[in-house]
N, C-alpha and C. Protein backbone atom coordinates (compact mmCIF):
# COMPACT_ATOMS: atom_id res chain seq x y z
N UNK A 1 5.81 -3.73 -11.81
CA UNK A 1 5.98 -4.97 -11.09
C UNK A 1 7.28 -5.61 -11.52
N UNK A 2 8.12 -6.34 -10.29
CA UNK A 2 9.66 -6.61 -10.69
C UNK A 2 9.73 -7.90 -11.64
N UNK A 3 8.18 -8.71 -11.92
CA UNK A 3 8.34 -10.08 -12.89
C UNK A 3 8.95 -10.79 -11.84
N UNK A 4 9.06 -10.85 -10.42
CA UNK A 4 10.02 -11.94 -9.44
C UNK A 4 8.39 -13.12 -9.39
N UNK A 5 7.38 -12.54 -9.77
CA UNK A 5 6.34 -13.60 -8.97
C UNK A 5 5.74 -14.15 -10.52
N UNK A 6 5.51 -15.54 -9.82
CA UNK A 6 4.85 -16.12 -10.84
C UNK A 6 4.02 -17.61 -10.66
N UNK A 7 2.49 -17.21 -10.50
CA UNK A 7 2.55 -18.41 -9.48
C UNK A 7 0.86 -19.12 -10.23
N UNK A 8 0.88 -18.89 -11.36
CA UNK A 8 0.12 -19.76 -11.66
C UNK A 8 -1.07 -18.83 -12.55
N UNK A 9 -0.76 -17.55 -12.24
CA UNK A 9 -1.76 -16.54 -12.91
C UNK A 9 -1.00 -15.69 -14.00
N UNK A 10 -0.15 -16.12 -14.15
CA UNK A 10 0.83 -15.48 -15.31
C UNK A 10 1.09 -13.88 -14.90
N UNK A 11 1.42 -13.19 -13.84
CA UNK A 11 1.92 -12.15 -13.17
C UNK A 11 2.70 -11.84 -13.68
N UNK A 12 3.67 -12.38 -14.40
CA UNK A 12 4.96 -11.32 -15.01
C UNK A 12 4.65 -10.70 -15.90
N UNK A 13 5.72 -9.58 -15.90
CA UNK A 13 5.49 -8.72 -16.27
C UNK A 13 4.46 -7.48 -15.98
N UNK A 14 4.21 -6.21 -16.79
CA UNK A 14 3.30 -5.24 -16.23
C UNK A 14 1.79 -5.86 -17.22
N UNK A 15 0.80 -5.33 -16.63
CA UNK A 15 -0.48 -5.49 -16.43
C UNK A 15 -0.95 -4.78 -17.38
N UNK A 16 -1.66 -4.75 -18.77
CA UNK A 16 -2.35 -4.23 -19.40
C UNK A 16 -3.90 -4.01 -18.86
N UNK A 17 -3.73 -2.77 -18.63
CA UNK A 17 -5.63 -2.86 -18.10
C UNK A 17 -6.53 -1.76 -19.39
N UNK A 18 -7.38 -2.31 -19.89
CA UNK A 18 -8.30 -2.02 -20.77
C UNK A 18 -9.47 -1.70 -19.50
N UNK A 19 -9.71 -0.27 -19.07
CA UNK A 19 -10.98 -0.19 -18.14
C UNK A 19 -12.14 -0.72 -18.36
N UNK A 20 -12.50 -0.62 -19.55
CA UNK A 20 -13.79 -0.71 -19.88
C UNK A 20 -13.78 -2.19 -19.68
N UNK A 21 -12.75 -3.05 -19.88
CA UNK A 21 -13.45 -4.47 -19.41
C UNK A 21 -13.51 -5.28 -18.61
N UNK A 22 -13.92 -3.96 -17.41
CA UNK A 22 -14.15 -4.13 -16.17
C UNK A 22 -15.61 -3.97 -15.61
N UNK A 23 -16.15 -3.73 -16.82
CA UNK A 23 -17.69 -3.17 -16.61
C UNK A 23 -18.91 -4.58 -17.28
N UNK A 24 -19.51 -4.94 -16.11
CA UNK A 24 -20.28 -5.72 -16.57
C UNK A 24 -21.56 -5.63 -17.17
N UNK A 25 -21.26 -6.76 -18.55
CA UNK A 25 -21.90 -6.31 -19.94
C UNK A 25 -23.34 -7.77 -19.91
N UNK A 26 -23.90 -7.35 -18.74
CA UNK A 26 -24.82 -8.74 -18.37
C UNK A 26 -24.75 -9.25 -17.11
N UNK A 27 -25.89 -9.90 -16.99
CA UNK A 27 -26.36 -10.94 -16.25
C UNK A 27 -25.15 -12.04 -15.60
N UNK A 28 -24.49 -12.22 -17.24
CA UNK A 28 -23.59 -13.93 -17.44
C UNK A 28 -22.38 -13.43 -17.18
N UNK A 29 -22.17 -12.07 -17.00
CA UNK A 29 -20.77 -11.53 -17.37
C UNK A 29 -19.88 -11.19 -16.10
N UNK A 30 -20.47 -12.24 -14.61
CA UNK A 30 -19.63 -11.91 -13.37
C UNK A 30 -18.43 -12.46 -13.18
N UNK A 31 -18.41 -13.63 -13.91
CA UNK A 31 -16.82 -14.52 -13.73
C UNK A 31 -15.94 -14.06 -14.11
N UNK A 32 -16.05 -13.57 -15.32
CA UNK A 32 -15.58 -12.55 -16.20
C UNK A 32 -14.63 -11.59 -15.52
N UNK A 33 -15.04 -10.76 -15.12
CA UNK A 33 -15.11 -9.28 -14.57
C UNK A 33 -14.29 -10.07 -13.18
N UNK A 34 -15.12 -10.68 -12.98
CA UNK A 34 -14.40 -10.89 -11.21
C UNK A 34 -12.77 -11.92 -11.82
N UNK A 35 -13.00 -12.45 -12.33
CA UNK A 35 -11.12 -12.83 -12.90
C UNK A 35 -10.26 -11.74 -13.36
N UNK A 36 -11.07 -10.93 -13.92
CA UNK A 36 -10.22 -9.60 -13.84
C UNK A 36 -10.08 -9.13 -12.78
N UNK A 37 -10.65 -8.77 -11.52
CA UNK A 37 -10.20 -8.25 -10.35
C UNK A 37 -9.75 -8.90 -9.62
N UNK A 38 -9.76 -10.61 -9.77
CA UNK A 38 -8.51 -11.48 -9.26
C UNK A 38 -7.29 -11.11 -9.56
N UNK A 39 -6.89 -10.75 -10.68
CA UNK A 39 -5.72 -10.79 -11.04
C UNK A 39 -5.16 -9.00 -10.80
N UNK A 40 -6.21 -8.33 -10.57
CA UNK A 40 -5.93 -6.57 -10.40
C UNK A 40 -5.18 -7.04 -8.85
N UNK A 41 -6.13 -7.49 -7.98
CA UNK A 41 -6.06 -7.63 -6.21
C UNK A 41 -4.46 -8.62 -6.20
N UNK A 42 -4.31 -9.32 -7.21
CA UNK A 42 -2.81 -10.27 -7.10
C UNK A 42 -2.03 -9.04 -7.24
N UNK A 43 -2.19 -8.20 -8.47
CA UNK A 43 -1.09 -7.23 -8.79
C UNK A 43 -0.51 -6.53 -7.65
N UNK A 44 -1.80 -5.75 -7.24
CA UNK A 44 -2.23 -5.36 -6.17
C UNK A 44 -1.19 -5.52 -4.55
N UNK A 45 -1.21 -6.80 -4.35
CA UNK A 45 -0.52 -7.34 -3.27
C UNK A 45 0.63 -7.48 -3.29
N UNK A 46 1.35 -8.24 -4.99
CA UNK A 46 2.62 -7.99 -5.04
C UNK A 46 3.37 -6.38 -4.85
N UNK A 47 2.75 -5.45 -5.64
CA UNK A 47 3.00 -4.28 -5.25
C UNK A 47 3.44 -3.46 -3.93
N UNK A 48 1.83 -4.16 -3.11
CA UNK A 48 2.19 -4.19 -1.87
C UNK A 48 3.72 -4.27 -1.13
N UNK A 49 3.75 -5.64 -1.72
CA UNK A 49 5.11 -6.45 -1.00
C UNK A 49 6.79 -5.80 -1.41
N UNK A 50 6.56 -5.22 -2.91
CA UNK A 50 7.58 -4.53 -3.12
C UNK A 50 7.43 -2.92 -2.53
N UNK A 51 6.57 -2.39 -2.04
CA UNK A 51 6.49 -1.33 -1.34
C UNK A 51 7.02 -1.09 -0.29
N UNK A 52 7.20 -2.46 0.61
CA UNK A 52 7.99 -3.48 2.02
C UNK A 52 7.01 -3.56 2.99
N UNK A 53 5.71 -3.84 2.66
CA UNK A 53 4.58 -4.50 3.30
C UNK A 53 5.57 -6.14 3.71
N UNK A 54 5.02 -5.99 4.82
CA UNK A 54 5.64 -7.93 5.12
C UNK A 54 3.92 -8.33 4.86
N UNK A 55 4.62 -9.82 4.25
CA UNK A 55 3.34 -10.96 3.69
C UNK A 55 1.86 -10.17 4.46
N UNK A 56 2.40 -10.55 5.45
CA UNK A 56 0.74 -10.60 6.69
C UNK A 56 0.00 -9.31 6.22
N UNK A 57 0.54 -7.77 6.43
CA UNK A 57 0.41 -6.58 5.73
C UNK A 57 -0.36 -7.08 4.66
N UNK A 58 0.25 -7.02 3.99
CA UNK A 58 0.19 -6.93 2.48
C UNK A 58 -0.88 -7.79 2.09
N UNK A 59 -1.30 -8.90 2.97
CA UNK A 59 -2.72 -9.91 2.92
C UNK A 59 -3.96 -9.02 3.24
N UNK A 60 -3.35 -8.68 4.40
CA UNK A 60 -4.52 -7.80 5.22
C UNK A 60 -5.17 -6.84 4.36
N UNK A 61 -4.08 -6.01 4.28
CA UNK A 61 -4.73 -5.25 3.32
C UNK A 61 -5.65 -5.38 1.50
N UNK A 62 -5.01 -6.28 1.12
CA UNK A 62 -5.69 -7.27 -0.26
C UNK A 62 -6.65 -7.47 0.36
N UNK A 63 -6.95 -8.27 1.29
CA UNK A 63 -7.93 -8.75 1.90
C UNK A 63 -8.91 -8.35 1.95
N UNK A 64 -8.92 -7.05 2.11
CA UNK A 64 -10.11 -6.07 3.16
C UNK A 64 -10.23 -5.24 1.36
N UNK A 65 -9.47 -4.85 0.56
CA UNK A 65 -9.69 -4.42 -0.78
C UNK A 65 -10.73 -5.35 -1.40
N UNK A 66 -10.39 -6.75 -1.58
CA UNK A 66 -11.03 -7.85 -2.05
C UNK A 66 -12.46 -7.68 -1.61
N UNK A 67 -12.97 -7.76 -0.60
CA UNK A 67 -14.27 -7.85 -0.09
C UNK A 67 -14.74 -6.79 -0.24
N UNK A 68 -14.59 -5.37 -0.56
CA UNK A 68 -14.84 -4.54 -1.22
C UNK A 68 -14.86 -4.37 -2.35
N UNK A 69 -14.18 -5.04 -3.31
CA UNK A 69 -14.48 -5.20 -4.81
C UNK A 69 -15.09 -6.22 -5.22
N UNK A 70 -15.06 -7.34 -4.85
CA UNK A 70 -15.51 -8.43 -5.42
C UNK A 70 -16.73 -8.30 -4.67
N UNK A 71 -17.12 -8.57 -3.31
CA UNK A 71 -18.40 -8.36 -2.81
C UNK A 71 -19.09 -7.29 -2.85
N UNK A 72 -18.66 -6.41 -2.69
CA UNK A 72 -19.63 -5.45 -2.72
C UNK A 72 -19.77 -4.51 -3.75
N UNK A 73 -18.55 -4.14 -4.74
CA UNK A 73 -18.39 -2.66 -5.43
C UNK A 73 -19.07 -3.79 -6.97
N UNK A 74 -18.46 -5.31 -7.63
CA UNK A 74 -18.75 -5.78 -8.52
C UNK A 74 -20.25 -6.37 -8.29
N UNK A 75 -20.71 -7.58 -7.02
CA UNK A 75 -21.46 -8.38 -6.75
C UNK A 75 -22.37 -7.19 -6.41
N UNK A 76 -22.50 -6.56 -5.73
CA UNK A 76 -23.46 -5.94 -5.21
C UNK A 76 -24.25 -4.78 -6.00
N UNK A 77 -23.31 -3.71 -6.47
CA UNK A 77 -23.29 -2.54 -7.03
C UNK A 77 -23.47 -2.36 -8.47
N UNK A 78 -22.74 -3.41 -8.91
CA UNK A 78 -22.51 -3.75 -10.08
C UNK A 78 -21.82 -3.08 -10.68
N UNK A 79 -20.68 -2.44 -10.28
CA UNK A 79 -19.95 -1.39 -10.83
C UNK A 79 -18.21 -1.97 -10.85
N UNK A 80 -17.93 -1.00 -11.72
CA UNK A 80 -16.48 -0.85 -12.12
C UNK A 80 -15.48 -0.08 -11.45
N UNK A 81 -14.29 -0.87 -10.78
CA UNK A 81 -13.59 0.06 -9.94
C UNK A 81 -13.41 0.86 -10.25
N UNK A 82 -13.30 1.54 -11.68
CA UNK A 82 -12.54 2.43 -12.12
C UNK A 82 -13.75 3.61 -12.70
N UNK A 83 -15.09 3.16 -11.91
CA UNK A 83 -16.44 4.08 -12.55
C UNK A 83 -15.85 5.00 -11.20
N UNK A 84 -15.40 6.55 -11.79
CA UNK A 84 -14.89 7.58 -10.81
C UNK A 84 -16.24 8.40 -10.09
N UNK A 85 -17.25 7.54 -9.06
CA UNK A 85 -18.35 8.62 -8.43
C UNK A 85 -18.27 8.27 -7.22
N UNK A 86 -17.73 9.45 -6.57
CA UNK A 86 -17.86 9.89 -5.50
C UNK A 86 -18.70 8.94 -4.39
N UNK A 87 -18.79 8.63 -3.06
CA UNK A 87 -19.75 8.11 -2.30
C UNK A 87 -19.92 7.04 -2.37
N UNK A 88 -19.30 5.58 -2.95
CA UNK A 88 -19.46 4.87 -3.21
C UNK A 88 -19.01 4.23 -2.11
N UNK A 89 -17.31 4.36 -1.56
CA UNK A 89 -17.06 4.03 0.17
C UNK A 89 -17.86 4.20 0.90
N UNK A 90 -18.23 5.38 1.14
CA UNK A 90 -19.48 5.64 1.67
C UNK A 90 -20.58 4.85 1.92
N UNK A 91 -21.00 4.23 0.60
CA UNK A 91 -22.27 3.63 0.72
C UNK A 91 -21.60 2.28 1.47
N UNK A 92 -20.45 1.57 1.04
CA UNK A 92 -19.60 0.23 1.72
C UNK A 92 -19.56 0.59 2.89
N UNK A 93 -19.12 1.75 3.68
CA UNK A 93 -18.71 1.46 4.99
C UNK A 93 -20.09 2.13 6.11
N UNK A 94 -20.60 2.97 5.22
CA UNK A 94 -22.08 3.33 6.02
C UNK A 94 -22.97 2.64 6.24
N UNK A 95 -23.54 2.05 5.15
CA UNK A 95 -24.21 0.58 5.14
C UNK A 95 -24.32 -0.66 4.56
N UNK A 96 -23.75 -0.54 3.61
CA UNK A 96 -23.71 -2.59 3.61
C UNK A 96 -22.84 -2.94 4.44
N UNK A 97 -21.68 -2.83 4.42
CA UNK A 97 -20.74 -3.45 5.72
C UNK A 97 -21.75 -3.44 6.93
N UNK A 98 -22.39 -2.48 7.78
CA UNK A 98 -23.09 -2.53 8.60
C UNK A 98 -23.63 -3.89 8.59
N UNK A 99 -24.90 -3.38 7.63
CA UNK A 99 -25.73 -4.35 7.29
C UNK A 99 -25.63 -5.82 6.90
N UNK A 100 -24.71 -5.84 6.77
CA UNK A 100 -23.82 -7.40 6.35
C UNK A 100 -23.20 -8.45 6.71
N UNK A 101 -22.65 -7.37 8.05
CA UNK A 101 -22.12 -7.99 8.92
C UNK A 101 -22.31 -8.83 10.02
N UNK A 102 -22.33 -9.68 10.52
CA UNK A 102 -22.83 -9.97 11.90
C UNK A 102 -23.02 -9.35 12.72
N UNK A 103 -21.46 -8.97 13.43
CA UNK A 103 -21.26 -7.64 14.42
C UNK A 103 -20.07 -7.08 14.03
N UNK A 104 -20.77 -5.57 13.50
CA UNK A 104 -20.29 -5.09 12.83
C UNK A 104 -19.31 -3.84 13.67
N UNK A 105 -18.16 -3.72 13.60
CA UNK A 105 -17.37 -2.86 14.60
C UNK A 105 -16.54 -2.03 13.92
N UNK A 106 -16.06 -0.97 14.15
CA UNK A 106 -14.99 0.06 14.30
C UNK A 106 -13.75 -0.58 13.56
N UNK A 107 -12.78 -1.01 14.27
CA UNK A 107 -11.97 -1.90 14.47
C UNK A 107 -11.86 -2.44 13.34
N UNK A 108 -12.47 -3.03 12.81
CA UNK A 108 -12.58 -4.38 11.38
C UNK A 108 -12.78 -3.47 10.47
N UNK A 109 -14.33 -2.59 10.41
CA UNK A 109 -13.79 -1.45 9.48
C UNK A 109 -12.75 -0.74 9.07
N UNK A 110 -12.06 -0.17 9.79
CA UNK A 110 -11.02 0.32 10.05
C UNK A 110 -10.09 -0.08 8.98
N UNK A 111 -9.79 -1.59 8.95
CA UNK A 111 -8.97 -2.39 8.17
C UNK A 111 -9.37 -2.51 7.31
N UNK A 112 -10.82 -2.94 6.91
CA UNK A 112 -11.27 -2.82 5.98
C UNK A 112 -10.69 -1.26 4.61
N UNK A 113 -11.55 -0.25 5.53
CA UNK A 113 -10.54 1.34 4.69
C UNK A 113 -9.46 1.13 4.16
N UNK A 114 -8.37 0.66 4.99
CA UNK A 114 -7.08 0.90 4.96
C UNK A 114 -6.59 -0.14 3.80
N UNK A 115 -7.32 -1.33 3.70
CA UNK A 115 -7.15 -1.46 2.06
C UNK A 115 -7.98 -1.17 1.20
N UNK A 116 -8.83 -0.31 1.56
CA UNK A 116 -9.36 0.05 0.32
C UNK A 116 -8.68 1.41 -0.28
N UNK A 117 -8.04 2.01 0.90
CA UNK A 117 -7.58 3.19 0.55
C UNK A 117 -6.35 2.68 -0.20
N UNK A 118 -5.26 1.68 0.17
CA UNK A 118 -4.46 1.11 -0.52
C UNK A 118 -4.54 1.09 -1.51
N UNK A 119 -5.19 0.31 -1.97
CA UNK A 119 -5.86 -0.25 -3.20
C UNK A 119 -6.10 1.32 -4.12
N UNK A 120 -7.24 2.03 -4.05
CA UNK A 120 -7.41 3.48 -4.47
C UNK A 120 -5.76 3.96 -5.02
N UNK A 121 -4.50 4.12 -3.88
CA UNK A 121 -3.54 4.60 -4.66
C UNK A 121 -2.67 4.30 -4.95
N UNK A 122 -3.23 2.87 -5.56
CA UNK A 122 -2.43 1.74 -6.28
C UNK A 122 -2.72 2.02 -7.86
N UNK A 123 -4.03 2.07 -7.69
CA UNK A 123 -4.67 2.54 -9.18
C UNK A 123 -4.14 4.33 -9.25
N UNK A 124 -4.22 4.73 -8.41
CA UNK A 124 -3.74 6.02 -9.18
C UNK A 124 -2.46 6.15 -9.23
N UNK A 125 -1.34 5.21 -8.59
CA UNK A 125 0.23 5.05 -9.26
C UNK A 125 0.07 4.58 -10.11
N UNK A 126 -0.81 3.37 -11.23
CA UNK A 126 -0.74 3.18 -12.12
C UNK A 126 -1.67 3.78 -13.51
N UNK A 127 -1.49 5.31 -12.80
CA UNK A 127 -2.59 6.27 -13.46
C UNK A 127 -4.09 5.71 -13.87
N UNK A 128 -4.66 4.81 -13.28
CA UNK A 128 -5.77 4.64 -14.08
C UNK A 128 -6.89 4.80 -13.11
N UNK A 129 -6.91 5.77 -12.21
CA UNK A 129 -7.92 6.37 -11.50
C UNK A 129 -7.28 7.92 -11.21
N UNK A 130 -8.02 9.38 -11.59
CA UNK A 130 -7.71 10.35 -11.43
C UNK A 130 -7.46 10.86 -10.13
N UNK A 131 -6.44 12.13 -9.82
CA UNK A 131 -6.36 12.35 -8.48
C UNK A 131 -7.27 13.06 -7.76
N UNK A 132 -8.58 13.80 -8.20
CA UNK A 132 -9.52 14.03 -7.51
C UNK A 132 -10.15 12.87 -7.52
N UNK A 133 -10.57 11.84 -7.63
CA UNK A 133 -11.28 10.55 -7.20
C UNK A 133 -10.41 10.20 -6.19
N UNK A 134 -9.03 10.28 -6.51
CA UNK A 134 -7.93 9.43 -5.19
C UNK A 134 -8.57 10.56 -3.78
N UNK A 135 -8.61 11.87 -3.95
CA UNK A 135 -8.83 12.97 -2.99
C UNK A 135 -10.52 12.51 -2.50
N UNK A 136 -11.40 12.28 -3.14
CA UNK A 136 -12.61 11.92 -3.01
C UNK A 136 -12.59 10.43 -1.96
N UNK A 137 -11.86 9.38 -2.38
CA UNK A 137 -11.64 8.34 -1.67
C UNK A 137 -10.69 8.42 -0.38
N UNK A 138 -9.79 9.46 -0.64
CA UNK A 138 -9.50 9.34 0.93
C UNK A 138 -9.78 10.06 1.61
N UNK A 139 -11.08 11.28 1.83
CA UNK A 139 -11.85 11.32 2.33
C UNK A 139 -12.92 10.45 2.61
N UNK A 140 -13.55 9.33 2.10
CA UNK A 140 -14.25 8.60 2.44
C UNK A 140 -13.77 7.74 3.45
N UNK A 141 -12.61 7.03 3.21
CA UNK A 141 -12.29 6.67 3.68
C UNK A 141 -11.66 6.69 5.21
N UNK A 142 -11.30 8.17 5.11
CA UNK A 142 -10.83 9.04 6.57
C UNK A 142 -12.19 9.20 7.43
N UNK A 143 -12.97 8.65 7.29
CA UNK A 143 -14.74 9.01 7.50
C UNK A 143 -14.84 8.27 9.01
N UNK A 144 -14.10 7.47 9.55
CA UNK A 144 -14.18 6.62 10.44
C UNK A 144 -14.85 6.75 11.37
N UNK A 145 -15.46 8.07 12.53
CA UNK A 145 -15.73 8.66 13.65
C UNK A 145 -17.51 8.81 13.01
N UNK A 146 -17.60 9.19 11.44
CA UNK A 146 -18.91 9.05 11.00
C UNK A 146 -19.48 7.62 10.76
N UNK A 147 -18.32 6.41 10.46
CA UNK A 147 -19.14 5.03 10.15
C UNK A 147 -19.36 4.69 11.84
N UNK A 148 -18.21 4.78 12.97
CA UNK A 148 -18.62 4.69 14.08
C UNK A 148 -19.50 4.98 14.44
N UNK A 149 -20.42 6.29 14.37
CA UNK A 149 -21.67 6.78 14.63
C UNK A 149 -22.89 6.11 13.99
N UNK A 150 -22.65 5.38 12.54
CA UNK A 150 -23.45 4.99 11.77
C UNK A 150 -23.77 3.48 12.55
N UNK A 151 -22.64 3.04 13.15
CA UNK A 151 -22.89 1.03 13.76
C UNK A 151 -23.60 1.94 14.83
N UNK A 152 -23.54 2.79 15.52
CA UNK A 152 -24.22 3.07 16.65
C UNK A 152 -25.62 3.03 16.77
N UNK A 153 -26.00 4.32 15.62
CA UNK A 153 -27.23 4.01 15.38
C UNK A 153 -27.80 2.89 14.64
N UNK A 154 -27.37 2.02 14.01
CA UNK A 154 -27.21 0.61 13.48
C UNK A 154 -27.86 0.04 14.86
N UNK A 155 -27.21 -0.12 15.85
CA UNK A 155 -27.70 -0.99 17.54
C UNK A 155 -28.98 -0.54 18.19
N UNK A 156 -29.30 0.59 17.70
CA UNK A 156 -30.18 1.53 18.23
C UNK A 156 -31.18 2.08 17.96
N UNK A 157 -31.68 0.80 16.84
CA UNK A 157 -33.04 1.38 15.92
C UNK A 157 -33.75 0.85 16.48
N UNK A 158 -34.95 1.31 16.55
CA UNK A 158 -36.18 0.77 17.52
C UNK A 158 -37.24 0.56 16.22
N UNK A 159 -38.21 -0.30 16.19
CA UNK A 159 -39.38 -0.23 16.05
C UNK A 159 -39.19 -0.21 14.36
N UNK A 160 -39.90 0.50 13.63
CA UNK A 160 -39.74 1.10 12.09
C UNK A 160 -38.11 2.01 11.76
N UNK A 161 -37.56 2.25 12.65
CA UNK A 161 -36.51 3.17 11.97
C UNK A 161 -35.33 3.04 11.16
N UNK A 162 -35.32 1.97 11.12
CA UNK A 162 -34.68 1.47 9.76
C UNK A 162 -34.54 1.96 8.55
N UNK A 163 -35.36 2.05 8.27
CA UNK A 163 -35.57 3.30 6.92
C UNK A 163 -35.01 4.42 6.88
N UNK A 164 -35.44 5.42 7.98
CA UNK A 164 -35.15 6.48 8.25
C UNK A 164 -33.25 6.19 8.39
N UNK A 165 -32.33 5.46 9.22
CA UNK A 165 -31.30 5.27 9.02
C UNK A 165 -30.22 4.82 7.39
N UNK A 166 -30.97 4.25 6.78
CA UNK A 166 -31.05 3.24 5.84
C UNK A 166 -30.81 4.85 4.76
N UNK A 167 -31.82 5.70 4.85
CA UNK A 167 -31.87 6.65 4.14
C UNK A 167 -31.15 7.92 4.42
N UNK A 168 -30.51 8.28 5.22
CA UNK A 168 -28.92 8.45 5.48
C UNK A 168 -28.08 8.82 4.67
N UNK A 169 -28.19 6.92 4.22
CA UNK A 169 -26.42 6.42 3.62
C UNK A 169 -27.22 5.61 2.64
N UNK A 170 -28.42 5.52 1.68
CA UNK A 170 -28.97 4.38 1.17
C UNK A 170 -27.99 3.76 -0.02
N UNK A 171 -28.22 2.24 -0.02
CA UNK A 171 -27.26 1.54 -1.06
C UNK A 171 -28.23 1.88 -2.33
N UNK A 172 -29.11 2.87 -2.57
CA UNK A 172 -30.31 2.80 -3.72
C UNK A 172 -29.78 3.41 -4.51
N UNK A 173 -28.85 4.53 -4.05
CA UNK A 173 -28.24 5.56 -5.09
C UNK A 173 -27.14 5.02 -5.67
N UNK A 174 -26.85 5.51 -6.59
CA UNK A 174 -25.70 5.49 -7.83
C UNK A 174 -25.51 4.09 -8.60
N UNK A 175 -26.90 3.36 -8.44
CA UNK A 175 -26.42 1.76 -9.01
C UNK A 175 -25.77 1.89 -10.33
C-alpha cells in the first residue's frame, strides 16, 4: 500500500496480519474480529484504487466483499477468512444470499462474486491465502448459471420442499 491514505484508521503503511486473530475466541469476541475485517476491507479498497479501480468500482466491489465477510462468513458462520475450506462461497451464494434476501437475483449476485473473488486475490497477493484455495474460490465463484438455477428453484418450492432444496447447498456443514 502507497501510505497516500489516511483517514482516520491509521492505513499507512503495510498491514501486519497475524491470521489467527481473525478467529473468534467467544461469544464477546465479534467487535473484535469484525474491526479487524474493517480495516482488512479498507486495505482492501485502497488496493483496489491503486490497481485503477475508479472510486465507484472499487466501492462496489468492497461492498459486495463486506457483506460477505462481515455478514455472513464472520456473523453467520463464524469463521475466519483465512480458514482455507473449500464450499464456503458456495454455501453464501447457494443459500444464505438466497435465503436472505428479499428478491434475490442473478444480477446482484453476480456483483456480489466479483468482490468476493476480488477480495480472495487480494489475500493471495498478500500471500496469506494459498493458491489452491484462490483456484477453489474462483471456481465457486465462476458458479453463476448453478446459483441462477438455485434462485429458481428457490421461487419454486411448493408445499414441504424446502428441505429437500435447503439440503443441496445446506448452511449446516462446515460451521
Amino acid at each position: 500500500m502507497s501510505g497516500l491514505y489516511g483517514n482516520g484508521m491509521d492505513l499507512c503503511g503495510e498491514m501486519n496480519v497475524n491470521k489467527e486473530e481473525f478467529t473468534l475466541r467467544g461469544e464477546d469476541d465479534h467487535l473484535r474480529v469484525d474491526g479487524l475485517c474493517r480495516e482488512l476491507l479498507m486495505r482492501f479498497y485502497y488496493d483496489l484504487l491503486e490497481q485503477g479501480s475508479s472510486p465507484q468500482a472499487a466501492s462496489s466491489l468492497a461492498g459486495s466483499a463486506e457483506y460477505y465477510l462481515r455478514d455472513f462468513l464472520t456473523e453467520i458462520k463464524e469463521r475466519s477468512i483465512f480458514d482455507e475450506r473449500a464450499g464456503i462461497v458456495r454455501q453464501f451464494a447457494g443459500n444464505w444470499y438466497i435465503t436472505s434476501t428479499l428478491e434475490p437475483n442473478v444480477t446482484e449476485l453476480e456483483g456480489h462474486l466479483r468482490g468476493i473473488n476480488a477480495l480472495y486475490h487480494y489475500l493471495h497477493r498478500q500471500a496469506l491465502v494459498s493458491g489452491a484455495f484462490l483456484q477453489d474460490m474462483d471456481e465457486e465463484c465462476g458458479a453463476l448459471s448453478w446459483y441462477e438455477e438455485r434462485i429458481r428453484a428457490f421461487w419454486d418450492i411448493k408445499g414441504d420442499g424446502y428441505l429437500e432444496w435447503e439440503r443441496e447447498c445446506s448452511l449446516k456443514e462446515g460451521r
